[in-house]
Protein backbone atom coordinates (compact mmCIF):
# COMPACT_ATOMS: atom_id res chain seq x y z
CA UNK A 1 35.60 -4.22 3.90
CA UNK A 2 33.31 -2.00 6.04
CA UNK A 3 29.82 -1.24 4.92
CA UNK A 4 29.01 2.18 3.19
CA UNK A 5 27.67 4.82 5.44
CA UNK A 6 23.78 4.00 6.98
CA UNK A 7 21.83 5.55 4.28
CA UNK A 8 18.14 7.15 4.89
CA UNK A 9 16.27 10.28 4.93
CA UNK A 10 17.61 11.25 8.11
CA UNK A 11 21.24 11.55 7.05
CA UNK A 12 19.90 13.10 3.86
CA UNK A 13 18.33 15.59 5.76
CA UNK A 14 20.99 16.81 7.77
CA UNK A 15 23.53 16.33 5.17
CA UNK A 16 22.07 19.05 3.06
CA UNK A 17 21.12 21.96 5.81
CA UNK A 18 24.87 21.46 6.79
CA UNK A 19 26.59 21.68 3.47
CA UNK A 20 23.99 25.13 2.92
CA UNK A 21 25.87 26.24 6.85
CA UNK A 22 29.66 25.65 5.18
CA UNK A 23 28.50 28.86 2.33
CA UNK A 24 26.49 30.04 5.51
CA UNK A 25 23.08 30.04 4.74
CA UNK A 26 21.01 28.96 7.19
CA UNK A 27 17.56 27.04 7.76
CA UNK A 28 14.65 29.44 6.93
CA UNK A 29 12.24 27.14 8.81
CA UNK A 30 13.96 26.36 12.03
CA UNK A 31 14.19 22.42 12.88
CA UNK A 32 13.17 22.60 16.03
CA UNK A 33 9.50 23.72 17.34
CA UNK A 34 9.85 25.82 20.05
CA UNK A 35 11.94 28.32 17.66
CA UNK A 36 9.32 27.53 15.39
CA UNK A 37 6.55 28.23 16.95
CA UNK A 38 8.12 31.50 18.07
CA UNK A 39 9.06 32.96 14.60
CA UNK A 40 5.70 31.76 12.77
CA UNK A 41 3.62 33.98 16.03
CA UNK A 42 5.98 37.07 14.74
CA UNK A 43 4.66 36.45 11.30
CA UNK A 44 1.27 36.21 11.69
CA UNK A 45 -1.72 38.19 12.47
CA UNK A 46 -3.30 38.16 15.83
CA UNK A 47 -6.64 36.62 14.31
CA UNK A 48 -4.32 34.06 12.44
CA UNK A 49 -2.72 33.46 15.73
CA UNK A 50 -5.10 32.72 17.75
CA UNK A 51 -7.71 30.47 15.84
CA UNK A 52 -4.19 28.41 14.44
CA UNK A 53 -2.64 28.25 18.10
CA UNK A 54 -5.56 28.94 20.47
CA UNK A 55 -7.39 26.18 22.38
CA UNK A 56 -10.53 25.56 24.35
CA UNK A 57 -10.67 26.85 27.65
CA UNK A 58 -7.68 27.52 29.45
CA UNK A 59 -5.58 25.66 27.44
CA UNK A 60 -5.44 22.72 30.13
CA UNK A 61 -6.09 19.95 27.30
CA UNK A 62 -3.27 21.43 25.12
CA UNK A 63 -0.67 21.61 27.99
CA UNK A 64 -1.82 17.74 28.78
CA UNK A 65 -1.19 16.30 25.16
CA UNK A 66 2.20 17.45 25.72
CA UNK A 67 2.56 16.52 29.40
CA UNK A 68 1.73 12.58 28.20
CA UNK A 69 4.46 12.62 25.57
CA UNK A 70 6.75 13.30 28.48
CA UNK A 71 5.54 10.68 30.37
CA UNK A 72 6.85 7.94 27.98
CA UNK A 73 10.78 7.63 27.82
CA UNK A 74 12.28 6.17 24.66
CA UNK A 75 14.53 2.81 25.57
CA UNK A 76 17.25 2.21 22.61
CA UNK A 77 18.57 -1.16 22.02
CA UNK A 78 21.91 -1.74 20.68
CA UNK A 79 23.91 -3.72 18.31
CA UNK A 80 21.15 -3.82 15.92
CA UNK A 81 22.30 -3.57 12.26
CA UNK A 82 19.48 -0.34 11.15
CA UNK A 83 22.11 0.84 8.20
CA UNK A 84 18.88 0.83 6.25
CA UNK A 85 15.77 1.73 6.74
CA UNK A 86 12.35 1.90 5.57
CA UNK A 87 9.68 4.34 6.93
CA UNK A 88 7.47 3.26 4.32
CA UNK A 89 3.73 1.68 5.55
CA UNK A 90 0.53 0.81 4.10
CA UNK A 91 -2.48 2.21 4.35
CA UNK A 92 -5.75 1.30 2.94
CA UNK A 93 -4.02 -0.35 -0.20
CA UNK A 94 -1.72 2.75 -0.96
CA UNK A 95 2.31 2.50 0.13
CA UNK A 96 3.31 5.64 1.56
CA UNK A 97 6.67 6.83 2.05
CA UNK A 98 5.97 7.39 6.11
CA UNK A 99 3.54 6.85 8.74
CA UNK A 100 2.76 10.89 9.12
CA UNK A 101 -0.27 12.53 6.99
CA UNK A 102 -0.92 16.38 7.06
CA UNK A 103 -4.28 16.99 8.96
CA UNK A 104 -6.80 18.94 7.81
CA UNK A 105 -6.94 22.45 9.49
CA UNK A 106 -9.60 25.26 8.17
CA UNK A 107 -9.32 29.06 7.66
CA UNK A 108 -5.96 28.28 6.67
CA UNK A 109 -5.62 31.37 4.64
CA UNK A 110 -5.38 33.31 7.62
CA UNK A 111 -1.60 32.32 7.93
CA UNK A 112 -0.79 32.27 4.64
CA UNK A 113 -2.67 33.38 1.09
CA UNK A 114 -1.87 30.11 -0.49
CA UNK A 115 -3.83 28.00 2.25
CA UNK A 116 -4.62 24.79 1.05
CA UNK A 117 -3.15 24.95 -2.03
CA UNK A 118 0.20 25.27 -0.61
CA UNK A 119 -0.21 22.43 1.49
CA UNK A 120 -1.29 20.32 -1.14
CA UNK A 121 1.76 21.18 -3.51
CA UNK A 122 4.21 20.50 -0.66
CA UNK A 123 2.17 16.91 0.08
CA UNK A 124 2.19 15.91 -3.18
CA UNK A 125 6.39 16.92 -3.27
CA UNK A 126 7.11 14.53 -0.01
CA UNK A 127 4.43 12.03 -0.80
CA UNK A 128 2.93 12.18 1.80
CA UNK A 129 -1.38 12.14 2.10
CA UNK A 130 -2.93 15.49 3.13
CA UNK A 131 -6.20 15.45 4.28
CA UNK A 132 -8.50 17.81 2.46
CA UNK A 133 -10.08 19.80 5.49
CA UNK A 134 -14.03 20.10 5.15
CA UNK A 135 -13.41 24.52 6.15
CA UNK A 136 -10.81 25.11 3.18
CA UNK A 137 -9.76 27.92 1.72
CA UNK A 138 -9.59 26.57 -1.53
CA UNK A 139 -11.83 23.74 -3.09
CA UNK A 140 -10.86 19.83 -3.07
CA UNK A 141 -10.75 19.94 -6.42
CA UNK A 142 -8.15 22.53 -7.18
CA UNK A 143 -5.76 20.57 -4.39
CA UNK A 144 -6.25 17.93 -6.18
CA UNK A 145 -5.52 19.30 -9.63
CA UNK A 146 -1.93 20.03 -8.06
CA UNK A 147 -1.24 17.18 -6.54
CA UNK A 148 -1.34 14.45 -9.45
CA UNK A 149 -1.41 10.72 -8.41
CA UNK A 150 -0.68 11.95 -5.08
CA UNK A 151 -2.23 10.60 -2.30
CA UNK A 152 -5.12 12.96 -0.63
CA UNK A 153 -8.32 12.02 1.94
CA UNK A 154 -11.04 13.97 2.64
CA UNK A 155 -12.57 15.10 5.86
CA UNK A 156 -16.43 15.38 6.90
CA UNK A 157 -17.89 17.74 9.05
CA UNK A 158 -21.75 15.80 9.04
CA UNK A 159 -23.47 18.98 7.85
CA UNK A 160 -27.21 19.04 9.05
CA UNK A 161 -28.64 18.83 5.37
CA UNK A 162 -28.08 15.45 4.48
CA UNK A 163 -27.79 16.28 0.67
CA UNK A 164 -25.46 18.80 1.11
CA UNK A 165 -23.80 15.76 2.96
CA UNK A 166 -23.42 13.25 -0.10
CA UNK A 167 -22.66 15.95 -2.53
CA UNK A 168 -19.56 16.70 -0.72
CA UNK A 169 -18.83 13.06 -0.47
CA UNK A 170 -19.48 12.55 -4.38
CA UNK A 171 -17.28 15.33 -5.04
CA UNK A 172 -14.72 13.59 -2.70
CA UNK A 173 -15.06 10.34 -4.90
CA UNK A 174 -14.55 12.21 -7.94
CA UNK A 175 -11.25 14.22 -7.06
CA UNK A 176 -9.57 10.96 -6.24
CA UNK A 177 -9.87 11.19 -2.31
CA UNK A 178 -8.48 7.64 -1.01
CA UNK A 179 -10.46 7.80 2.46
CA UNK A 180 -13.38 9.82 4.07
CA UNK A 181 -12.65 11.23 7.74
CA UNK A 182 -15.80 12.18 9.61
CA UNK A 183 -14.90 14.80 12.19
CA UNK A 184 -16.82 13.59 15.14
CA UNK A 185 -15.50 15.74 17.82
CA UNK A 186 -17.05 19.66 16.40
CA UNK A 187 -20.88 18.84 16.12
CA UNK A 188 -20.37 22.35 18.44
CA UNK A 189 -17.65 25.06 18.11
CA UNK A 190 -16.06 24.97 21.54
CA UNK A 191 -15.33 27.83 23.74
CA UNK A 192 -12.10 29.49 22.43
CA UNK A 193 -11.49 32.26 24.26
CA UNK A 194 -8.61 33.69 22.26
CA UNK A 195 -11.39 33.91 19.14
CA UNK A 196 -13.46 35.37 21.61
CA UNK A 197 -11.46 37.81 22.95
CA UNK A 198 -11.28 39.54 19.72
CA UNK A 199 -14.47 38.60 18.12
CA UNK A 200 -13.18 36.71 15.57
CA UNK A 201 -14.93 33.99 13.64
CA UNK A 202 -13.31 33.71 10.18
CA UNK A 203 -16.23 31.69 9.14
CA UNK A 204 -18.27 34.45 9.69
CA UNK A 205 -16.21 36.69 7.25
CA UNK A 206 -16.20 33.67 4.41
CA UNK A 207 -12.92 32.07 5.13
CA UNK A 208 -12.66 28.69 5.45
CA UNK A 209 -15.82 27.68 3.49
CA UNK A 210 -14.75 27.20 -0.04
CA UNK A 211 -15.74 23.55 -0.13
CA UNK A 212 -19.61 24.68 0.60
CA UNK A 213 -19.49 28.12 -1.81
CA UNK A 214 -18.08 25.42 -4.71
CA UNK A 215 -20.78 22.52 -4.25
CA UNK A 216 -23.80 22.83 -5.87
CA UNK A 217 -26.27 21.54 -3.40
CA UNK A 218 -24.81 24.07 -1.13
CA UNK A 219 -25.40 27.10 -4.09
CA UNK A 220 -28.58 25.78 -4.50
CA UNK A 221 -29.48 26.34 -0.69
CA UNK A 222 -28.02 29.75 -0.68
CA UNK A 223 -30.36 30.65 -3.63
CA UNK A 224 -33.51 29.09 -1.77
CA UNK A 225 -32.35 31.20 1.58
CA UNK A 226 -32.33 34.52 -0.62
CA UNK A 227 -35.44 33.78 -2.26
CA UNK A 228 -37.20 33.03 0.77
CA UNK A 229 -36.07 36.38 2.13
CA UNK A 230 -34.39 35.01 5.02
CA UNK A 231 -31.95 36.87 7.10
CA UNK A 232 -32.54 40.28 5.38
CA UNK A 233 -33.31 41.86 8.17
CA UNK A 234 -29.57 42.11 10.16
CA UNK A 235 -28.74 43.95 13.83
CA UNK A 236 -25.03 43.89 12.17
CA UNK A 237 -24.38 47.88 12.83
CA UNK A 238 -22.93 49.74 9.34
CA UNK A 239 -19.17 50.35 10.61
CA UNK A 240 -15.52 49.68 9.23
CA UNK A 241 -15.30 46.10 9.98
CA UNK A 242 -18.78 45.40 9.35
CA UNK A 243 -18.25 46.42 5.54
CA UNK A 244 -14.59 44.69 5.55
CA UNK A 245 -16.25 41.88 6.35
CA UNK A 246 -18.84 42.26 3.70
CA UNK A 247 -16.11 43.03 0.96
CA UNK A 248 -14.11 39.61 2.81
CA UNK A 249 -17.08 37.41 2.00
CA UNK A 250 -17.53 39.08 -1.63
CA UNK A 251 -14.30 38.29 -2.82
CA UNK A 252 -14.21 34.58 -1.52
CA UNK A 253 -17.84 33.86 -2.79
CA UNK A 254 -17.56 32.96 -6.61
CA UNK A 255 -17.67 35.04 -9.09
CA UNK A 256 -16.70 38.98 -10.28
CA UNK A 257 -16.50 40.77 -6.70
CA UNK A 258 -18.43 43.74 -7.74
CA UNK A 259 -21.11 41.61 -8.93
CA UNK A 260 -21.23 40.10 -5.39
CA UNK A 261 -20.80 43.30 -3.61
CA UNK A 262 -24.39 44.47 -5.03
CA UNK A 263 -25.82 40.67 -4.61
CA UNK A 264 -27.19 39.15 -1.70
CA UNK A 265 -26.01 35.72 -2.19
CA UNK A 266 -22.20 35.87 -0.08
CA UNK A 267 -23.57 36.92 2.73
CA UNK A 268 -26.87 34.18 2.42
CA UNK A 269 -23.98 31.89 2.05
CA UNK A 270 -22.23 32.59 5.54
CA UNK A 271 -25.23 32.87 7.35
CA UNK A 272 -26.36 29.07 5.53
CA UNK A 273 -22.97 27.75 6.33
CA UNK A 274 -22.78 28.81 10.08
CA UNK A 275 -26.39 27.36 9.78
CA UNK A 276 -25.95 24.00 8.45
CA UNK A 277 -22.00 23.71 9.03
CA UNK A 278 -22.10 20.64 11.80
CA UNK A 279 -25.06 18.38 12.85
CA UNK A 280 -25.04 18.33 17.02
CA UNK A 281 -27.66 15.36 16.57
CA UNK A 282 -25.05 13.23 14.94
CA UNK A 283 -25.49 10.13 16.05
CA UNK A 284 -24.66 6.15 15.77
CA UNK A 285 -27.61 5.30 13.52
CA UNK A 286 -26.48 8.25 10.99
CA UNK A 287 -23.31 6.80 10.61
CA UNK A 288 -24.33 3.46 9.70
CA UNK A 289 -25.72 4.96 6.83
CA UNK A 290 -22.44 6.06 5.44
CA UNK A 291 -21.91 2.69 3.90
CA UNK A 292 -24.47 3.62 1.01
CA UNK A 293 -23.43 6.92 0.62
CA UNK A 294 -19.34 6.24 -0.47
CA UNK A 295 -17.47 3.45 -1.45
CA UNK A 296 -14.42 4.78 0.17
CA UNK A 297 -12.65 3.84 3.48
CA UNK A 298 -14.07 5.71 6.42
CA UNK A 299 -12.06 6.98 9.90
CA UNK A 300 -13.78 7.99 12.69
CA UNK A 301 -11.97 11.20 14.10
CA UNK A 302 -12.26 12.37 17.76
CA UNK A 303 -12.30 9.32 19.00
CA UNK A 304 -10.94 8.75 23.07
CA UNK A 305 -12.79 6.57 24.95
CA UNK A 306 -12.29 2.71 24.53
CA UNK A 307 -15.92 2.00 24.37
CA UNK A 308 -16.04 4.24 21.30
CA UNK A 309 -13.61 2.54 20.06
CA UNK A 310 -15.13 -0.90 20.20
CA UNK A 311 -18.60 0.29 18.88
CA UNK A 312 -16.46 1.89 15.92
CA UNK A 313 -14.72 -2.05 15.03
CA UNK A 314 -18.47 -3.44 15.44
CA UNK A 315 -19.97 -0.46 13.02
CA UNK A 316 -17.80 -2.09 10.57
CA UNK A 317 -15.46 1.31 9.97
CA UNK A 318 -11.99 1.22 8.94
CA UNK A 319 -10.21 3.54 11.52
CA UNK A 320 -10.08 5.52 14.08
CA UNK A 321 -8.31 8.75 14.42
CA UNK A 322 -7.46 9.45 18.27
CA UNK A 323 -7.73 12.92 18.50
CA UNK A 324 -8.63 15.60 20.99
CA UNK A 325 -8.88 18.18 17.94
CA UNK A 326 -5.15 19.29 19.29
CA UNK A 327 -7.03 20.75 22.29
CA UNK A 328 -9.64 23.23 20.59
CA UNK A 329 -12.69 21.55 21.74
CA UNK A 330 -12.96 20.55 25.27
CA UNK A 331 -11.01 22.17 27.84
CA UNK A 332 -9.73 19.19 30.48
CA UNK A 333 -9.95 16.59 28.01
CA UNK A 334 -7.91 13.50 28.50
CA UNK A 335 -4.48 13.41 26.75
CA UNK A 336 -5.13 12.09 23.39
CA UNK A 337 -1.82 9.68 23.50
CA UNK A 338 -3.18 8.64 26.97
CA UNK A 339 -6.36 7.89 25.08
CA UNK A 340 -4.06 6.07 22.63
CA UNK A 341 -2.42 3.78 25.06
CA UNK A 342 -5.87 2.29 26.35
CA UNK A 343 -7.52 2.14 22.74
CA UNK A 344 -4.95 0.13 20.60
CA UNK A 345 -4.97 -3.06 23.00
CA UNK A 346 -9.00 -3.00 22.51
CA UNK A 347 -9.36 -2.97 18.85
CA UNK A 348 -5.95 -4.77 18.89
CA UNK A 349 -4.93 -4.26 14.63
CA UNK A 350 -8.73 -4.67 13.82
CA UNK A 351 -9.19 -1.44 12.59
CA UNK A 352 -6.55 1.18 11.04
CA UNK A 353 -5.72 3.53 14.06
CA UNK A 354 -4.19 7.01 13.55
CA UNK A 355 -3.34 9.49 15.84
CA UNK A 356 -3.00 13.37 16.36
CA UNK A 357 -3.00 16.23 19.20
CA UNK A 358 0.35 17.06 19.47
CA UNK A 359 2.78 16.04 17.39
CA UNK A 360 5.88 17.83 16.99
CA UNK A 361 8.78 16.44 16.13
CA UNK A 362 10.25 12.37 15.21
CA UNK A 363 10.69 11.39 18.14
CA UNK A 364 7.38 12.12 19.24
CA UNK A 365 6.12 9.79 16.39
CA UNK A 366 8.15 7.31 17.18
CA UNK A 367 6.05 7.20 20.85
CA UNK A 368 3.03 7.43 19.22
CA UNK A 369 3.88 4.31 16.57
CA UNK A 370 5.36 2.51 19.83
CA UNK A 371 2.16 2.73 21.71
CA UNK A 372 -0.28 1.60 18.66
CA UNK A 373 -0.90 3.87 16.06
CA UNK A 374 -0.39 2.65 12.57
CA UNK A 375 -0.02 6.54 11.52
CA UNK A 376 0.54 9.96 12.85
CA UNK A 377 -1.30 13.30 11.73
CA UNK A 378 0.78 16.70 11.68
CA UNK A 379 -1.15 19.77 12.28
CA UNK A 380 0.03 22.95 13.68
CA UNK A 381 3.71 22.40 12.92
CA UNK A 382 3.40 22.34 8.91
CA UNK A 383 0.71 25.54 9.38
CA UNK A 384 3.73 27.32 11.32
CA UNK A 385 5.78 26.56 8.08
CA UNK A 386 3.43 27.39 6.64
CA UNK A 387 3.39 31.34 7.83
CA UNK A 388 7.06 31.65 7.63
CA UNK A 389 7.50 30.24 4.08
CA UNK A 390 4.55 28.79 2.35
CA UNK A 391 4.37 25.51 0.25
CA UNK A 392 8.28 25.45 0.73
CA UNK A 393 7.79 26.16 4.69
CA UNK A 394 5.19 22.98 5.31
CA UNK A 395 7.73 21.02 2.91
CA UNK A 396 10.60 21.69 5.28
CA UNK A 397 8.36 21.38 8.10
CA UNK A 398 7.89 17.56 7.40
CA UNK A 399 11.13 17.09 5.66
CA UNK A 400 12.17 17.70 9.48
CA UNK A 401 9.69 15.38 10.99
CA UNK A 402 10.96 12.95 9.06
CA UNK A 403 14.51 12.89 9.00
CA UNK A 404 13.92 12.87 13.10
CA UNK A 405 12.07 10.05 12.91
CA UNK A 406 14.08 8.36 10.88
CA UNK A 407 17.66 9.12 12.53
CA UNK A 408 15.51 7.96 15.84
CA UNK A 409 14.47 4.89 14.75
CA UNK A 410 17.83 3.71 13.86
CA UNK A 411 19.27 5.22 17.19
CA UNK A 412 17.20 3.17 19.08
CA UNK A 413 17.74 0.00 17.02
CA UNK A 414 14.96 -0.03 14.74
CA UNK A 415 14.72 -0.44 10.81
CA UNK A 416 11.15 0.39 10.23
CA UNK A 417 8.03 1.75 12.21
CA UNK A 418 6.52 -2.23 12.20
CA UNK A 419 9.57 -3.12 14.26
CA UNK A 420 8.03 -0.68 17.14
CA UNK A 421 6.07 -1.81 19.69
CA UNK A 422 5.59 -0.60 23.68
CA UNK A 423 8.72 -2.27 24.33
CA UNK A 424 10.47 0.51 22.99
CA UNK A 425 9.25 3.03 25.77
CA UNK A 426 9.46 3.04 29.47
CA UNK A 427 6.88 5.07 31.98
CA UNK A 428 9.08 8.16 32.86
C-alpha cells in the first residue's frame, strides 16, 4: 500500500491559498517579496517608508546581505524518505514550532496603527517568539497581555542611566520575557539619508518610545528634567509641523491629551529619551555586569567579527545574534551571512547563534541554518505585512516563510533543520 501524502506545513500552506484561487480569491499578502515589498511601499507613507526600508549610507551593506545569499547554492539530495517533517527546535529550554523569531523593529506604528500589538497577536497565533523591541509603540506589557503563554524576548538598547537600565530589565522579568537581547550595534544612530532627506526622526515626534514613557524610572527622570527647568528654552520655530509634532508627542505620552497639551512633561520626555536612549561608552566591563542585573538568558546582537564572537563564549553569554541591523547602521559593512559563515566554526555549538539582515523567504533560512545558525530573525518582511494587512498581514507573512522552508527542506532531502549542515550548499 503506498504511504499517505507527505504531510507538513508546507503542503498545508499551499493547499489552502489554492482551494481560496478555485472560488477565486486571491492572496492579500503576496507570497513572494519582491511583489511584496512593492505593494506594502504603495501603502505606506513616505516617513514610514523610509525609516522601515531605508539604510545607512548608500545602501551598499543592504545590497551585500543579499548579494551573499546568492553566493551559496542549495545542493538537494535524493531518495531520502522527508514524508514528515519537523521544523520544531529548542531554544533556551522552550520548543518552538520553527527556527524563525520576529525581530524587534521600532516606530512601528508608522506602517501600521496597531504596531506592536499586532505583531504580538500574530506571534502568539503561529507560535512563534517575537522579540519585544526596546523603541515600541506599545509597552511590553500590553504585548504580553495578548500573547498568553506565548513565547516573547526582550531587546536592550544599554540606555546611559543605568537605573533606567534595570528597570526595563525588571519589567522584562515580570512580563514573562524568556531572553534579554542587548542591541550592541546602535550605541549611535547611523547616517540614514532617506530620514534625512526629509527630516524625519519619529523619535523626535514620540513614536517609538512607549517602553521609556511607561517605566517609572524613566517618568521619574522626565519629572526631574522639568523641574530642573531644562530644555525650556527651544530654537524649534512655531510652524505647522512644529505643533503636529507637539500634538504627536501629547497623544503618545500617558495620560488625557489635553492635559498634556498644556504640560511640559511629553516634550521633557523626547528630549530625555533622545538624551539617554543608547550609551556610546558601552563597553566589555558593562556587560559583565548584566549577570546581576537578570536572571534571564542574554544574546549579544550586532555581532560580526569572529573575535567578538569568542570574547562573547568567554563572557559567559548565551548567544549571539549576527546581525548588521539589516543594513541601517554602517554603510559597507560586511555581509552579515558572510559574517555567519566565519563565526559558527569559532564558537562551534558553544553558544546559541541566531542570525538576521536579510531574510526573505524559506529558502533563504534554510542557507542560513546550513551555514550555522541555530535560528533565523524576520524583520522587514512581517513589517511589509504588516502595512498591507495588519496582525493578519505579519501572520501570512510568516505563514509563507514557513511553508517555504518547510517544502525546501524536504525537496532537498531533509526532515528537520538539525539534519542541515554546510553540506547542503555549494559556493555559487
Amino acid at each position: 500500500m503506498p504511504d499517505e501524502p507527505a504531510a507538513g506545513i508546507g503542503r498545508d500552506r499551499q493547499s489552502s491559498i489554492y482551494r481560496a484561487g478555485v472560488s477565486g480569491r486571491k492572496p492579500v499578502v503576496p507570497t513572494d517579496f519582491r511583489t511584496l515589498e512593492r505593494r506594502a511601499r504603495r501603502t505606506a507613507s513616505a516617513e514610514g517608508w523610509a525609516y522601515v526600508a531605508g539604510g545607512a549610507g548608500d545602501g551598499a551593506t543592504m545590497r551585500a546581505n543579499r548579494a551573499a545569499f546568492d553566493r551559496w547554492s542549495i545542493v538537494p539530495r535524493m531518495l531520502r524518505d522527508v514524508s514528515r517533517r519537523d521544523l520544531g527546535v529548542e531554544l533556551f529550554g522552550r520548543r518552538i514550532p520553527a527556527p524563525v523569531l520576529l525581530a524587534p523593529v521600532g516606530a512601528a506604528e508608522l506602517i501600521h496603527p496597531e504596531a506592536d500589538l499586532a505583531v504580538a497577536k500574530a506571534a502568539a497565533e503561529l507560535g512563534l517568539p517575537y522579540v519585544f523591541s526596546n523603541q515600541a509603540c506599545v509597552p511590553m506589557e500590553e504585548c504580553a497581555a495578548a500573547m498568553g503563554a506565548s513565547p516573547r524576548w526582550f531587546q536592550l538598547y544599554w540606555s546611559t542611566d543605568d537605573d533606567l537600565v534595570d528597570s526595563l530589565l525588571s519589567r522584562a522579568q515580570r512580563c514573562g520575557a524568556e531572553a534579554i537581547v542587548v542591541t550592541l550595534d546602535t550605541t549611535l544612530l547611523g547616517w540614514r539619508p532617506q530620514d534625512l532627506n526629509l527630516g524625519s526622526l519619529p523619535f523626535a515626534r514620540g513614536q517609538g518610545i512607549a517602553q521609556y514613557t511607561s517605566d517609572p524610572r524613566f517618568r521619574e527622570m522626565v519629572r526631574e528634567r522639568v523641574a530642573g527647568g531644562a530644555g525650556e528654552e527651544s530654537d524649534v520655530r512655531v510652524t505647522f509641523s512644529a505643533i503636529r509634532a507637539l500634538l504627536s508627542m501629547s497623544r503618545r505620552f500617558p495620560g488625557p491629551l489635553l492635559r498634556n497639551l498644556r504640560s511640559p512633561e511629553p516634550r521633557a520626555a523626547v528630549q530625555t529619551f533622545l538624551d539617554t536612549y543608547s550609551r556610546p561608552s558601552l563597553n566589555w566591563s558593562d556587560l559583565a555586569t548584566l549577570r546581576n542585573r537578570t536572571s534571564l538568558p542574554i544574546l549579544l546582537k550586532g555581532v560580526l567579527h569572529p573575535d567578538d564572537a569568542r570574547r562573547a563564549v568567554d563572557a559567559g553569554v548565551d548567544g549571539v545574534v549576527v546581525s548588521n541591523h539589516g543594513g541601517r547602521q554602517v554603510d559597507g559593512s560586511v555581509a552579515a551571512l558572510d559574517a555567519l559563515a566565519e563565526i559558527a566554526p569559532v564558537v562551534d555549538g558553544e553558544l546559541t547563534v541566531l542570525f538576521d539582515s536579510g531574510i526573505r523567504s524559506g529558502a533563504d533560512v534554510v542557507k542560513a541554518l546550513a551555514l550555522g545558525a541555530d535560528a533565523v530573525c524576520l524583520g522587514r518582511p512581517y513589517l511589509y505585512g504588516l502595512a498591507l494587512a495588519g496582525a493578519e498581514g505579519v501572520r501570512a507573512v510568516a505563514a509563507n516563510v514557513l511553508a517555504e522552508l518547510d517544502l525546501t527542506l524536504g525537496l532537498t532531502g531533509h526532515a528537520s533543520p538539525a539534519e542541515l549542515t554546510r553540506d547542503a550548499l555549494r559556493p555559487a
